[in-house]
C-alpha atoms as a PDB file:
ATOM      1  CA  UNK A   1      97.666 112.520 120.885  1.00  0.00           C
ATOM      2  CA  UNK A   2      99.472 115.651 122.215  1.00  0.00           C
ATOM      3  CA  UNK A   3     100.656 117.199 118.698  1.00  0.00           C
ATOM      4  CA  UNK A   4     101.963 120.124 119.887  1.00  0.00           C
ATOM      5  CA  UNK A   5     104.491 117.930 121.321  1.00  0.00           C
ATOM      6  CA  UNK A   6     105.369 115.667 118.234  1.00  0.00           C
ATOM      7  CA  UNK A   7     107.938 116.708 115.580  1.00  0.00           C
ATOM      8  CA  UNK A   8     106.353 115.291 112.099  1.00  0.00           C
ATOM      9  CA  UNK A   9     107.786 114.247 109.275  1.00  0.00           C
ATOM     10  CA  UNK A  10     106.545 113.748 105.625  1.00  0.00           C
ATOM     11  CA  UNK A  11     107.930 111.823 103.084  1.00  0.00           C
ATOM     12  CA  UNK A  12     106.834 113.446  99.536  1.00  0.00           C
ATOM     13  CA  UNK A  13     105.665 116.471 101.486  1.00  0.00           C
ATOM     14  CA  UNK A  14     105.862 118.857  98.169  1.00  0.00           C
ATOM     15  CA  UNK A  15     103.061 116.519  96.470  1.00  0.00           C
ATOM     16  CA  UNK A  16      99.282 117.163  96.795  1.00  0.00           C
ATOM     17  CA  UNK A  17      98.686 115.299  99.848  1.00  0.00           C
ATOM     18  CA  UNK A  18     102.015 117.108 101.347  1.00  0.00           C
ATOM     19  CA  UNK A  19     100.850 120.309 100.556  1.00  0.00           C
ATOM     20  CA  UNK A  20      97.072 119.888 102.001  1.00  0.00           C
ATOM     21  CA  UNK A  21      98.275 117.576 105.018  1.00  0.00           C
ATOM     22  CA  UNK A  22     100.650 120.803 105.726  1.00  0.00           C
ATOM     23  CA  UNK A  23      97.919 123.166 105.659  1.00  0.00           C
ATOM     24  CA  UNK A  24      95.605 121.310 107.757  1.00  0.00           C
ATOM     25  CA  UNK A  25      98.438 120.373 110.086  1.00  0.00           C
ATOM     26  CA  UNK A  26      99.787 124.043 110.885  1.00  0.00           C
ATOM     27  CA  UNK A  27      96.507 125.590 110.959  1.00  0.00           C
ATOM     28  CA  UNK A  28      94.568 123.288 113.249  1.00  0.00           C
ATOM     29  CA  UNK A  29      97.269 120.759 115.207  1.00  0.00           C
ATOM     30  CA  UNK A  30     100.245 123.068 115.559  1.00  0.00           C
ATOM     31  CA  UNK A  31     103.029 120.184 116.168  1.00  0.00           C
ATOM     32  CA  UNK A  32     106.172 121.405 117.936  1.00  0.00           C
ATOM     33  CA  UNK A  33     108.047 120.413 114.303  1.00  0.00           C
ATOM     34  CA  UNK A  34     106.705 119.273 110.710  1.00  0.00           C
ATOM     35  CA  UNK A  35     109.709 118.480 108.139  1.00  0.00           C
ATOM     36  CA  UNK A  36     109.257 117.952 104.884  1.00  0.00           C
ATOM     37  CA  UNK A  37     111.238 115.833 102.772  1.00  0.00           C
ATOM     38  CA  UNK A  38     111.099 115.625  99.256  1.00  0.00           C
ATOM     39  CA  UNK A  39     113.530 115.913  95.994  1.00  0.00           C
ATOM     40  CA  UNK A  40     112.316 119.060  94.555  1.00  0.00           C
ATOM     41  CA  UNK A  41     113.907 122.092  95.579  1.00  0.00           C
ATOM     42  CA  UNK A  42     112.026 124.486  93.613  1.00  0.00           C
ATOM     43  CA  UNK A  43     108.409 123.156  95.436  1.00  0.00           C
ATOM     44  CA  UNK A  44     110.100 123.579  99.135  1.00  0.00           C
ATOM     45  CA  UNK A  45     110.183 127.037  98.433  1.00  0.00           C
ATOM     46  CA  UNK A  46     107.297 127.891  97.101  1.00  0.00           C
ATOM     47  CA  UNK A  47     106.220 125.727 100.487  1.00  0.00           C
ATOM     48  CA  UNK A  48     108.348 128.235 102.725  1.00  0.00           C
ATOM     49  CA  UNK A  49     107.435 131.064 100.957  1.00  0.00           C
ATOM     50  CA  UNK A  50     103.292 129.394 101.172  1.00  0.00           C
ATOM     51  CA  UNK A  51     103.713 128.629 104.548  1.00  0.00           C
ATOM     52  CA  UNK A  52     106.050 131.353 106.731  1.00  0.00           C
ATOM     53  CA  UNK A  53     105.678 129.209 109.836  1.00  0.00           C
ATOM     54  CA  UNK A  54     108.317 128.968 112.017  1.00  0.00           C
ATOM     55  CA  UNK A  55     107.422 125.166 113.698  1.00  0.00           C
ATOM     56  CA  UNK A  56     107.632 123.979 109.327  1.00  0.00           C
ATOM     57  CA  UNK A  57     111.363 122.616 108.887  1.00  0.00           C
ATOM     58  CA  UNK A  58     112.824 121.543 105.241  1.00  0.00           C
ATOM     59  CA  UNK A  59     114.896 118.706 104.055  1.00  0.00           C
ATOM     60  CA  UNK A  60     116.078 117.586 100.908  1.00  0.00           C
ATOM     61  CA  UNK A  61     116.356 114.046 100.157  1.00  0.00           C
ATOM     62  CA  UNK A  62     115.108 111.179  98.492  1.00  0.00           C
ATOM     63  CA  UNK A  63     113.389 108.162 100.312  1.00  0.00           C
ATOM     64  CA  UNK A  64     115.966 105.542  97.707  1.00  0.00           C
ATOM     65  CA  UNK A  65     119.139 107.179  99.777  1.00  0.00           C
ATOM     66  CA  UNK A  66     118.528 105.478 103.255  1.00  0.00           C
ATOM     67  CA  UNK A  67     121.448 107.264 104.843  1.00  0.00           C
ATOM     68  CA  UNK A  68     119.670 110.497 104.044  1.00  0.00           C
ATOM     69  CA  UNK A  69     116.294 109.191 106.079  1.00  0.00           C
ATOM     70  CA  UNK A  70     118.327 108.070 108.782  1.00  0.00           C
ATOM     71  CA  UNK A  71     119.706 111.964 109.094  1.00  0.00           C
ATOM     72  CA  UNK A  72     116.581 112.958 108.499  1.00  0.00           C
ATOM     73  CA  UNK A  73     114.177 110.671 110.731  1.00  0.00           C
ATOM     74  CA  UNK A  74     116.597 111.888 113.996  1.00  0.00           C
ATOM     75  CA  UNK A  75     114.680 112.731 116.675  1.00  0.00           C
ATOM     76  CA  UNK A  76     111.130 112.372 114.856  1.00  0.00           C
ATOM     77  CA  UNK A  77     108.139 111.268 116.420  1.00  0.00           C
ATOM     78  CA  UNK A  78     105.578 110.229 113.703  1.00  0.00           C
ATOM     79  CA  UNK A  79     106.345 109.589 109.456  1.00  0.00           C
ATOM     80  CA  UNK A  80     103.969 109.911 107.147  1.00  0.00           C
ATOM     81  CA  UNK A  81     104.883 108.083 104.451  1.00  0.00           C
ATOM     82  CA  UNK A  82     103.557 109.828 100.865  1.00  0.00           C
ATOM     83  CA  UNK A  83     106.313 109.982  98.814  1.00  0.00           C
ATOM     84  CA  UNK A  84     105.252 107.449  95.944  1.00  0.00           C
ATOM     85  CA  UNK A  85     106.024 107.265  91.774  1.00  0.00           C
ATOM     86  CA  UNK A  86     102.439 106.971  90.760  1.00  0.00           C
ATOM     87  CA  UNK A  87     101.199 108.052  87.494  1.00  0.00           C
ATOM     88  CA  UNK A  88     100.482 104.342  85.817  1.00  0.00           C
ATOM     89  CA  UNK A  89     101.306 104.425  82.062  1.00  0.00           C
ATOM     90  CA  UNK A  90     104.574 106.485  82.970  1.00  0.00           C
ATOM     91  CA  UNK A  91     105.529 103.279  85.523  1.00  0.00           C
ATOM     92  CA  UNK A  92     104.546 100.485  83.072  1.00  0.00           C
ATOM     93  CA  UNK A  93     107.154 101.634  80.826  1.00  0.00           C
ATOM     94  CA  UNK A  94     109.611 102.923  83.517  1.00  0.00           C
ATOM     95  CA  UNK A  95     109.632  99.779  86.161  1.00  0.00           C
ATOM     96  CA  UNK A  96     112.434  99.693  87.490  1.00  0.00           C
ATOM     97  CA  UNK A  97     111.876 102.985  88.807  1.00  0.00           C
ATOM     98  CA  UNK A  98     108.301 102.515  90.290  1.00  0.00           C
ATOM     99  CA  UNK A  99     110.292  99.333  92.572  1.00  0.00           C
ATOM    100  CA  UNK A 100     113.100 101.518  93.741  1.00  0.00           C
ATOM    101  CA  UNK A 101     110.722 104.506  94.417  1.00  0.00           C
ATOM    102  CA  UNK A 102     107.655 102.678  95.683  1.00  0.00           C
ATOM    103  CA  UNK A 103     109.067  99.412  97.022  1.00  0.00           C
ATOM    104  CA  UNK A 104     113.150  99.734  98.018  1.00  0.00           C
ATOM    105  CA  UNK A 105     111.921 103.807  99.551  1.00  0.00           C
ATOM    106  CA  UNK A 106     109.026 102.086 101.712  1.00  0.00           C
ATOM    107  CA  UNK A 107     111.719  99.384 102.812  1.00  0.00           C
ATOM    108  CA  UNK A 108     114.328 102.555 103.755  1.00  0.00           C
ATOM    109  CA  UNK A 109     111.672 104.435 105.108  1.00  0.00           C
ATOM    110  CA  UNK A 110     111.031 101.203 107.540  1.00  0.00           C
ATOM    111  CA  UNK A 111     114.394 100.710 108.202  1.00  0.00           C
ATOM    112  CA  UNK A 112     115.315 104.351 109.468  1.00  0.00           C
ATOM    113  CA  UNK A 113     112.325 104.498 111.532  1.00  0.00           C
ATOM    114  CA  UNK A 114     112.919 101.303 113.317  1.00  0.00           C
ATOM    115  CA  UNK A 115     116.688 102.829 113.799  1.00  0.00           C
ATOM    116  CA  UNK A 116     115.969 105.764 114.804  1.00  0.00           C
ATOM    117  CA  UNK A 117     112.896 104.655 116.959  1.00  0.00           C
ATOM    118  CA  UNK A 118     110.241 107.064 115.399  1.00  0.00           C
ATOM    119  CA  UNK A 119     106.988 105.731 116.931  1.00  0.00           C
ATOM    120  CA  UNK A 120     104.702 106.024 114.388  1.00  0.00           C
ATOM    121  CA  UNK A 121     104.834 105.600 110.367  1.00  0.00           C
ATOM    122  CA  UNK A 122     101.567 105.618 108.550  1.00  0.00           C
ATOM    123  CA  UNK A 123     102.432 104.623 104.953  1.00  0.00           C
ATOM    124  CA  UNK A 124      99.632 106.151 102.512  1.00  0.00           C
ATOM    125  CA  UNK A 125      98.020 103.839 100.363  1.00  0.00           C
ATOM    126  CA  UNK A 126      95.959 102.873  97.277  1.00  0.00           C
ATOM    127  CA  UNK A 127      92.747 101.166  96.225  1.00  0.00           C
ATOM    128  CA  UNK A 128      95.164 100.170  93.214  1.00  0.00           C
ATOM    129  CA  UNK A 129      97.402  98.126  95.646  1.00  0.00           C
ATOM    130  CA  UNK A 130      94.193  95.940  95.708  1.00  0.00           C
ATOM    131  CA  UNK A 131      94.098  92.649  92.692  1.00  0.00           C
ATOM    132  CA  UNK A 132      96.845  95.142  90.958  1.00  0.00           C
ATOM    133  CA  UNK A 133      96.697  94.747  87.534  1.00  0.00           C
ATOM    134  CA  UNK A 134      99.262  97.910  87.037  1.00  0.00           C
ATOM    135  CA  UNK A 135     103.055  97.886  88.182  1.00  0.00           C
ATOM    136  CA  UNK A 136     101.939 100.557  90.458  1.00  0.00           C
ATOM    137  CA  UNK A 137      99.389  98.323  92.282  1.00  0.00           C
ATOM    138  CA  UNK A 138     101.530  96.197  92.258  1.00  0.00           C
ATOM    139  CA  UNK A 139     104.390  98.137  93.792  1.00  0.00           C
ATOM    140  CA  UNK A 140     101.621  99.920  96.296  1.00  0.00           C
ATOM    141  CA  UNK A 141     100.499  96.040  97.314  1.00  0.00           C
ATOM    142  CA  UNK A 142     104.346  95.348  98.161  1.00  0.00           C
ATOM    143  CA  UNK A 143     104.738  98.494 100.036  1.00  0.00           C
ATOM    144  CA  UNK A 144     101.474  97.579 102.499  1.00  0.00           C
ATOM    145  CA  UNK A 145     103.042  94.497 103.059  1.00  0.00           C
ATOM    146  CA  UNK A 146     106.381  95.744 103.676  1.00  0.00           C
ATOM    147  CA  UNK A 147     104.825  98.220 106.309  1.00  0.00           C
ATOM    148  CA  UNK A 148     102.191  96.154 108.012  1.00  0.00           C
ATOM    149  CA  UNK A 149     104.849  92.907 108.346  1.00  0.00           C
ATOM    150  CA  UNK A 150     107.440  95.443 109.505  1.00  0.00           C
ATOM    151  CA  UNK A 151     105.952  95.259 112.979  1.00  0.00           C
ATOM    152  CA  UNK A 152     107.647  92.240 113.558  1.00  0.00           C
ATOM    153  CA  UNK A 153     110.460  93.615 112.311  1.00  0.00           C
ATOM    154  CA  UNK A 154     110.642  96.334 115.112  1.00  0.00           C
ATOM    155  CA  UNK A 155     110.563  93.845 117.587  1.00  0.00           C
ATOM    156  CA  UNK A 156     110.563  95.257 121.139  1.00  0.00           C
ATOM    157  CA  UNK A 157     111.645  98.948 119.404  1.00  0.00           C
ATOM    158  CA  UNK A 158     108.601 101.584 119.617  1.00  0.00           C
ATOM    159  CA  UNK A 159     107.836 101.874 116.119  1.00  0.00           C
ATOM    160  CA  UNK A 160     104.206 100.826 114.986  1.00  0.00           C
ATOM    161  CA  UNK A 161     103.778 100.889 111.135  1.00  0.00           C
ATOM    162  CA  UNK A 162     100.366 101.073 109.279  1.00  0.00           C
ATOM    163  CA  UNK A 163      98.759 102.328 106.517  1.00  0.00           C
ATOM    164  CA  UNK A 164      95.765 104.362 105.006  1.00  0.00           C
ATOM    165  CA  UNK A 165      94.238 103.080 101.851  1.00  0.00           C
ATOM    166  CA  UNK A 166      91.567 105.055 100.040  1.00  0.00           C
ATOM    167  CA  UNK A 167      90.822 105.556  96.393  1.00  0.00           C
ATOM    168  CA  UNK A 168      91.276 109.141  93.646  1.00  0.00           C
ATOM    169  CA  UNK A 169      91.197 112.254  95.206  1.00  0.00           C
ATOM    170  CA  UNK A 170      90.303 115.499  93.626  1.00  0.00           C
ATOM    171  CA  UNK A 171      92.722 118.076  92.326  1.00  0.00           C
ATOM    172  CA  UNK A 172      95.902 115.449  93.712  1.00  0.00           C
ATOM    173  CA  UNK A 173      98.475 115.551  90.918  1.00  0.00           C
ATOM    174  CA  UNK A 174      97.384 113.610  87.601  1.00  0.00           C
ATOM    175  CA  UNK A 175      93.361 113.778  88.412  1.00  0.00           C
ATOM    176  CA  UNK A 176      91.163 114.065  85.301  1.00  0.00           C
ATOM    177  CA  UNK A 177      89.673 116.857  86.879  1.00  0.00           C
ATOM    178  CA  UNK A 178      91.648 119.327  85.459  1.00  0.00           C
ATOM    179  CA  UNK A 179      91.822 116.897  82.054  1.00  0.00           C
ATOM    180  CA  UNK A 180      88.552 117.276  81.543  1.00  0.00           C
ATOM    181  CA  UNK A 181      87.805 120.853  82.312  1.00  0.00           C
ATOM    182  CA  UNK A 182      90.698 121.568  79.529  1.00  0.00           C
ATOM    183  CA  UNK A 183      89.216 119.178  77.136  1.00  0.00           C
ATOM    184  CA  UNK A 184      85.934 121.523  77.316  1.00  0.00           C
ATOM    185  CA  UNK A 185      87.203 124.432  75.785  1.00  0.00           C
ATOM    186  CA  UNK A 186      87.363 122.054  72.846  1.00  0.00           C
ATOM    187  CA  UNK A 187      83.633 120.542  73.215  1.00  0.00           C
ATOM    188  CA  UNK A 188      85.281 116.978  72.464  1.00  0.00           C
ATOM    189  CA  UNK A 189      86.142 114.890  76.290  1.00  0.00           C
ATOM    190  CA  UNK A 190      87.747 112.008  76.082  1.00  0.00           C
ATOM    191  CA  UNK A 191      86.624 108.629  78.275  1.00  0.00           C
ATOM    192  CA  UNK A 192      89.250 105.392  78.214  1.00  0.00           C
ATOM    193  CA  UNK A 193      85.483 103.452  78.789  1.00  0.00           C
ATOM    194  CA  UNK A 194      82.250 104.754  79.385  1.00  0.00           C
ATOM    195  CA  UNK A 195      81.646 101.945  82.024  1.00  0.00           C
ATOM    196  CA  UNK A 196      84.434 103.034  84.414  1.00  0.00           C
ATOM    197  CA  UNK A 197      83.711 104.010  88.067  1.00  0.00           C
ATOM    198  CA  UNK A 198      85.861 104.824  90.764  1.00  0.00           C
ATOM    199  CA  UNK A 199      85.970 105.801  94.204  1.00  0.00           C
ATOM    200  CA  UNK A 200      86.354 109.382  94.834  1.00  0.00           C
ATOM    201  CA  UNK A 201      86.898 111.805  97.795  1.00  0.00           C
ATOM    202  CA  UNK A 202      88.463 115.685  98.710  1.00  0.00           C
ATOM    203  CA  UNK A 203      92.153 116.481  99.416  1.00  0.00           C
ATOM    204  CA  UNK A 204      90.381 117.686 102.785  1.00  0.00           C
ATOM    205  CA  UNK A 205      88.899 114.312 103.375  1.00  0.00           C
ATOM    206  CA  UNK A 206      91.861 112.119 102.706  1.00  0.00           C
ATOM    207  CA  UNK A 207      94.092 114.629 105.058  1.00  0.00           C
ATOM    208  CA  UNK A 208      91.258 114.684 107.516  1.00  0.00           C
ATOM    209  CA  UNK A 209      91.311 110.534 107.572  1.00  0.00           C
ATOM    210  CA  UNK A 210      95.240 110.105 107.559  1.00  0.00           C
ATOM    211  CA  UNK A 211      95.223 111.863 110.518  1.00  0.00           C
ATOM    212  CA  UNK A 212      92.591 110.089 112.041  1.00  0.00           C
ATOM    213  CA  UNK A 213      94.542 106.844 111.343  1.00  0.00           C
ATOM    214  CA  UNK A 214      97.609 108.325 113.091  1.00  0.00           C
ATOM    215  CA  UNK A 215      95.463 108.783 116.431  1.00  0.00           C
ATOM    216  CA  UNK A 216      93.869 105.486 116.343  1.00  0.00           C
ATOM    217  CA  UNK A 217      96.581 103.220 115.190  1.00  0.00           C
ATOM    218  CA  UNK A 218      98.448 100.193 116.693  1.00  0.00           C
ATOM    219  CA  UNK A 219     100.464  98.894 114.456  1.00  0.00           C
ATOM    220  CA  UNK A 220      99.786  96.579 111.599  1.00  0.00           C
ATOM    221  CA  UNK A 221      96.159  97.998 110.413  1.00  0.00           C
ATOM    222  CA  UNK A 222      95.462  99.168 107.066  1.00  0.00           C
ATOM    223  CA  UNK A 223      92.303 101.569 107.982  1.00  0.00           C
ATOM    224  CA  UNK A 224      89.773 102.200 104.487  1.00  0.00           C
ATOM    225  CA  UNK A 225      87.249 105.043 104.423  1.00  0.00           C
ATOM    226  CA  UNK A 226      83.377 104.860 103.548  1.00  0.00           C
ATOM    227  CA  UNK A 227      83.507 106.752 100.526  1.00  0.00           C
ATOM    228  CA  UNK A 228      81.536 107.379  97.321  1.00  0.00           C
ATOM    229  CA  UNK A 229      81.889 105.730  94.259  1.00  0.00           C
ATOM    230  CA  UNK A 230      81.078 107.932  90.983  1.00  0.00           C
ATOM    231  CA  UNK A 231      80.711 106.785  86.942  1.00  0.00           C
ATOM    232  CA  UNK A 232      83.408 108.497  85.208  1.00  0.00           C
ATOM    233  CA  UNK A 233      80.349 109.341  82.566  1.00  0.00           C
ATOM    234  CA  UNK A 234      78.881 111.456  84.964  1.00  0.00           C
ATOM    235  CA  UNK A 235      81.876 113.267  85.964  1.00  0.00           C
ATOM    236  CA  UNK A 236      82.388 114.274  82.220  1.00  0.00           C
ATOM    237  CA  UNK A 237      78.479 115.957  82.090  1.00  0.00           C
ATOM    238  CA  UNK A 238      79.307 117.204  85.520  1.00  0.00           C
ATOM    239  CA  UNK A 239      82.797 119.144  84.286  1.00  0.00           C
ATOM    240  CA  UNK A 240      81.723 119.547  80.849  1.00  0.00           C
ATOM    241  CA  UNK A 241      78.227 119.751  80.221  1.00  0.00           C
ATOM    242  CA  UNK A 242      77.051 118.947  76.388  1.00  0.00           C
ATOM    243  CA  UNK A 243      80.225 118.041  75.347  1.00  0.00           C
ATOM    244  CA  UNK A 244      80.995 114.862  72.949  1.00  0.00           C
ATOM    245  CA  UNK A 245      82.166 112.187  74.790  1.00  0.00           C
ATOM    246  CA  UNK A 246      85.135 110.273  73.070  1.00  0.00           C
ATOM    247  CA  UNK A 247      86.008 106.621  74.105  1.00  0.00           C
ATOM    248  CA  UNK A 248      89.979 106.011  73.139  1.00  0.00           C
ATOM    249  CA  UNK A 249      90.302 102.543  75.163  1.00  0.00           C
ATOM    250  CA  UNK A 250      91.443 101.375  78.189  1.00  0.00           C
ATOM    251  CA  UNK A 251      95.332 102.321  78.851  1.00  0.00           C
ATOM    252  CA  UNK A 252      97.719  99.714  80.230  1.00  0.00           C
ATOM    253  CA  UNK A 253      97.446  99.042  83.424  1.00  0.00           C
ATOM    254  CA  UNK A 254      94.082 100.459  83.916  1.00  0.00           C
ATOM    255  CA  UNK A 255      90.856  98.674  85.871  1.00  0.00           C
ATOM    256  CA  UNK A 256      87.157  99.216  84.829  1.00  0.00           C
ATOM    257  CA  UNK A 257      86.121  99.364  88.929  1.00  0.00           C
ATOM    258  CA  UNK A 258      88.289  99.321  91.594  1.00  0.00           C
ATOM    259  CA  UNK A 259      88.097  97.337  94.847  1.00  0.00           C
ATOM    260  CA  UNK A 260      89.200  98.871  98.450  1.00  0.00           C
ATOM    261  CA  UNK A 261      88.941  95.649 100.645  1.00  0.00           C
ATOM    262  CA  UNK A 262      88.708  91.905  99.034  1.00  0.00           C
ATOM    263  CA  UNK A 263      87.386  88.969 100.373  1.00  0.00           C
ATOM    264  CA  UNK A 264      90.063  87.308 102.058  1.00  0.00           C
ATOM    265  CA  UNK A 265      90.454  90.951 104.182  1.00  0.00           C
ATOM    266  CA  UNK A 266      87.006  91.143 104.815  1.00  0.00           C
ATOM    267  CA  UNK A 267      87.218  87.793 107.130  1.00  0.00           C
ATOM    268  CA  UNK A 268      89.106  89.708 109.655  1.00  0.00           C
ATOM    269  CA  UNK A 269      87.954  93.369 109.146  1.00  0.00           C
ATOM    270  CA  UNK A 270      85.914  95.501 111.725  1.00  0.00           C
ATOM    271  CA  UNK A 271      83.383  97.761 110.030  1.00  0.00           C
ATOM    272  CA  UNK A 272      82.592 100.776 111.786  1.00  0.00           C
ATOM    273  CA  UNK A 273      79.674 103.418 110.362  1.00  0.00           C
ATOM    274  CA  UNK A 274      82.216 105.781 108.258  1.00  0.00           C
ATOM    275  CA  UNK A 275      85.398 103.448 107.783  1.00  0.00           C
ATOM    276  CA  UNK A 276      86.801 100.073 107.752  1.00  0.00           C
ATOM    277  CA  UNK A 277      89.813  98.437 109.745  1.00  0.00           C
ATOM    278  CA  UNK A 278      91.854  95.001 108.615  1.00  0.00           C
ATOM    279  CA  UNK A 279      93.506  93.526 111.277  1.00  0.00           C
ATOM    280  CA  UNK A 280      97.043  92.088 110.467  1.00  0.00           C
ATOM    281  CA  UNK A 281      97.200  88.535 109.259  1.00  0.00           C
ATOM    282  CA  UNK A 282      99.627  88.005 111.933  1.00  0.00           C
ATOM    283  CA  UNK A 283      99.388  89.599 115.658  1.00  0.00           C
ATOM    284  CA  UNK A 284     102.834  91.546 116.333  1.00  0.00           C
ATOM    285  CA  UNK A 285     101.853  92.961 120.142  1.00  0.00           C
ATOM    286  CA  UNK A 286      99.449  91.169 121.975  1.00  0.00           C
ATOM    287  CA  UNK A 287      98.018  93.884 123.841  1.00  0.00           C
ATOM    288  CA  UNK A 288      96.101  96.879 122.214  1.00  0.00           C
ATOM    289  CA  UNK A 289      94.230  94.751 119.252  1.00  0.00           C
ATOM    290  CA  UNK A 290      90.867  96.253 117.901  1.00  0.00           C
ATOM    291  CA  UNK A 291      87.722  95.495 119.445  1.00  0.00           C
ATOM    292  CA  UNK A 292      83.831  96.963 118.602  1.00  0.00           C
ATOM    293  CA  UNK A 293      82.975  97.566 115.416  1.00  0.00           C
ATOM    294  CA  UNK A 294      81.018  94.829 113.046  1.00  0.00           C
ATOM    295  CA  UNK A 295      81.862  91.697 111.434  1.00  0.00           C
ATOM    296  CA  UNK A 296      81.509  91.767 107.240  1.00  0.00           C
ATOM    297  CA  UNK A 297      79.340  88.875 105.882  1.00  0.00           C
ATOM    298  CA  UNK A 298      81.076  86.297 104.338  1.00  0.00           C
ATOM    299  CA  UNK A 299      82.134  87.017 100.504  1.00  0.00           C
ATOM    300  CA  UNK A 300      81.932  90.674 100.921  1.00  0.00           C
ATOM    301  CA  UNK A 301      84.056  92.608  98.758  1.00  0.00           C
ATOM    302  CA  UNK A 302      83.526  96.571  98.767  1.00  0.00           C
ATOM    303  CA  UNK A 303      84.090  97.742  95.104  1.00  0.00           C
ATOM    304  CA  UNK A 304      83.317 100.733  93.032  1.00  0.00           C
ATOM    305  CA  UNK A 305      80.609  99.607  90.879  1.00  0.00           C
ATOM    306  CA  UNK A 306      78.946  97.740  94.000  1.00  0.00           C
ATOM    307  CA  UNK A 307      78.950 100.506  96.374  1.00  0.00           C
ATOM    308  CA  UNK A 308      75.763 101.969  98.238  1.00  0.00           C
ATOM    309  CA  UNK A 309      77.560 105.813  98.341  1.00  0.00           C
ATOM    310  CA  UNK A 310      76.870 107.339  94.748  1.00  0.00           C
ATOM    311  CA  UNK A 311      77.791 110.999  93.977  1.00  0.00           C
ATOM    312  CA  UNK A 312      75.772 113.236  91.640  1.00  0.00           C
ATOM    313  CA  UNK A 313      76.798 114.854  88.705  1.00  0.00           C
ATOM    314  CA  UNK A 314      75.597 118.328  90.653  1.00  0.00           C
ATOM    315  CA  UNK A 315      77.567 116.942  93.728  1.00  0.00           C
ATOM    316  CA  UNK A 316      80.745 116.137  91.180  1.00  0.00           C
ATOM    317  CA  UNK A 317      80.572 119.623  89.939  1.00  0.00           C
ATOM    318  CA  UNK A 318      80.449 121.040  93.511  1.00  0.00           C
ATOM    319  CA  UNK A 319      83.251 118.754  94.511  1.00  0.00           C
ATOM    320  CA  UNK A 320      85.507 119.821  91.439  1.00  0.00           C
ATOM    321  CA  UNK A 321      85.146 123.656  92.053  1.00  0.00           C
ATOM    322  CA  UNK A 322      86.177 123.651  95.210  1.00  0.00           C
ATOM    323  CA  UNK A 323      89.379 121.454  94.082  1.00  0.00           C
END
C-alpha cells in the first residue's frame, strides 16, 4: 500500500487506540490525509495541539448520525473503525446505548462506506465478541458480523470490510493498570477472582497489527494475533509488590478466561507463526482468497488459560512502565 497517497479516517480517533494509531501513523506512514472523527471536542484539541501536523484533519461527529459519516467518509480511502461504548458494567446497565453505539454505528459506518465507495474499513475488534457473556460481547459479536457479511452487501462497489480482533491492551482507557498501581499507595489490591487470566498486549502492538491487517486484507477476514496470556495474580505482584490481595467477586458480565478463536472458526482458519486468519463463512469475491499458512487440528480453541505465550511478572512490570 502507497499511504502517502491514502486519506485515512478514524472512527473514535480521540480514544487510546486513536491517539497511538495517530502517532504511529504520522510519524512512520505519512498518508496524504488522516481525519479523525469523534464526539469530544475538548480531546481533538488537545490532538491538534499534540499533533501540529498539517496532513491530520478534524471532524466532529458521532458514528449513530449516518448523515454525518456520509459528509465525513467523502473522498476517503481506508476507515478504521474504533469508535466503540466499551466499559462492561457501565453497558449492562445502559443497553440500549451499547446497541446504538456498538451495533446501529458499525451498521452506519458500513453503510457510508459502501456509499461513498471508501475501499477499505477495518472494524477493530474484541476477544469479548467471542461466547459473549457481557452486552458488550455481545454487541462486539454483532458488529463482526455486520462487517464481515457486509461484503455482500457492497456488491460490485470497492469496499472490502474486515476486522482485527485481539484481547486487553495496556494503558487503553479502563485497563487495571493504572487501578492497580493506585490501589498500592493503599497496600490493599483488589482481584474480582484470583483465577482470572487474560490475553494481553502494548498500544504499540495492537497499532502495529491493525495496520498490518489493513495491508493484507480482502475483505471478509477477521485476522487474531499470537499473543500472551497473563494471570491477573501475577499482574497484581508485578504492579504492586507485597500488597494484600482482595477478592470482591466476579462483576456482571465478566469471564474467568477469554477465548480469541472457537472451534467452529478454527475449521476454516489459516495459522501463520505470529497470527491467525478466519476466512468468511461465506466467499463474497472469488478471486484473492487466502492461501499458505496451516490448518488448526480439529477441536482447537485458543484461550487464555490454554495458551503456550505466558508473560512474567518482571515482563508485566516492564510492560506497564512503559504504558
Amino acid at each position: 500500500m502507497d499511504w502517502n497517497k491514502l486519506t485515512v479516517l478514524v472512527t473514535g480517533g480521540t480514544g487510546s487506540f486513536g491517539q497511538k494509531f495517530t502517532e504511529v501513523v504520522l510519524k512512520d506512514y505519512r498518508p496524504k490525509k488522516l481525519i479523525i472523527l469523534s464526539r469530544d471536542e475538548h480531546k481533538q484539541l488537545e490532538m491538534r495541539e499534540r499533533f501540529p501536523h498539517k496532513e491530520l484533519r478534524f471532524f466532529l461527529g458521532d458514528v449513530r448520525d449516518l448523515n454525518r459519516l456520509l459528509r465525513a467518509f467523502d473522498g476517503v480511502d481506508l476507515v478504521v473503525h474504533a469508535a466503540a461504548l466499551k466499559q462492561i458494567p457501565t453497558l449492562e446497565y445502559n443497553p440500549f446505548e451499547a446497541v446504538k453505539t456498538n451495533i446501529i454505528g458499525t451498521q452506519n459506518v458500513v453503510e457510508a462506506a459502501v456509499e461513498r465507495q471508501v475501499a477499505k474499513v477495518l472494524m477493530i475488534s474484541t476477544d469479548k465478541a467471542v461466547n459473549p457473556i457481557s452486552l458488550y460481547g455481545a454487541t462486539k459479536l454483532c458488529a463482526e458480523k455486520i462487517s464481515v457479511d457486509a461484503n455482500a452487501y457492497a456488491g460490485a462497489r470497492r469496499t472490502r470490510i474486515s476486522c482485527a480482533r485481539y484481547g486487553n491492551v495496556v494503558g487503553s482507557r479502563g485497563s487495571v493498570v493504572p487501578l492497580f498501581q493506585e490501589q498500592r499507595k493503599t497496600g490493599v489490591v483488589t482481584l474480582t477472582d484470583k483465577r482470572m487470566t487474560r490475553f494481553w498486549m502494548t498500544m504499540e502492538q495492537g497499532v502495529q497489527f491493525v495496520i498490518r491487517s489493513i495491508e493484507m486484507m480482502h475483505g471478509g477476514e477477521i485476522f487474531v494475533p499470537r499473543i500472551p496470556s497473563m494471570r491477573i495474580t501475577d499482574l497484581a505482584e508485578a504492579l504492586a509488590p507485597g500488597c494484600e490481595l482482595r477478592v470482591v467477586g466476579v462483576r456482571p458480565g465478566e469471564k474467568l478466561h477469554e477465548v480469541l478463536l472457537t472451534e467452529d472458526e478454527a475449521r476454516r482458519t489459516h495459522a501463520f507463526d505470529d497470527f491467525f486468519v478466519v476466512e468468511p463463512e461465506y466467499v463474497f469475491k472469488q478471486e484473492q482468497r487466502w492461501t499458505g499458512g496451516k490448518p488448526l487440528p480439529d477441536g482447537f480453541r485458543y484461550t487464555s488459560d490454554e495458551n503456550d505465550m505466558w508473560l512474567t511478572p518482571e515482563t508485566l512490570r516492564k510492560i506497564a512502565e512503559r504504558g
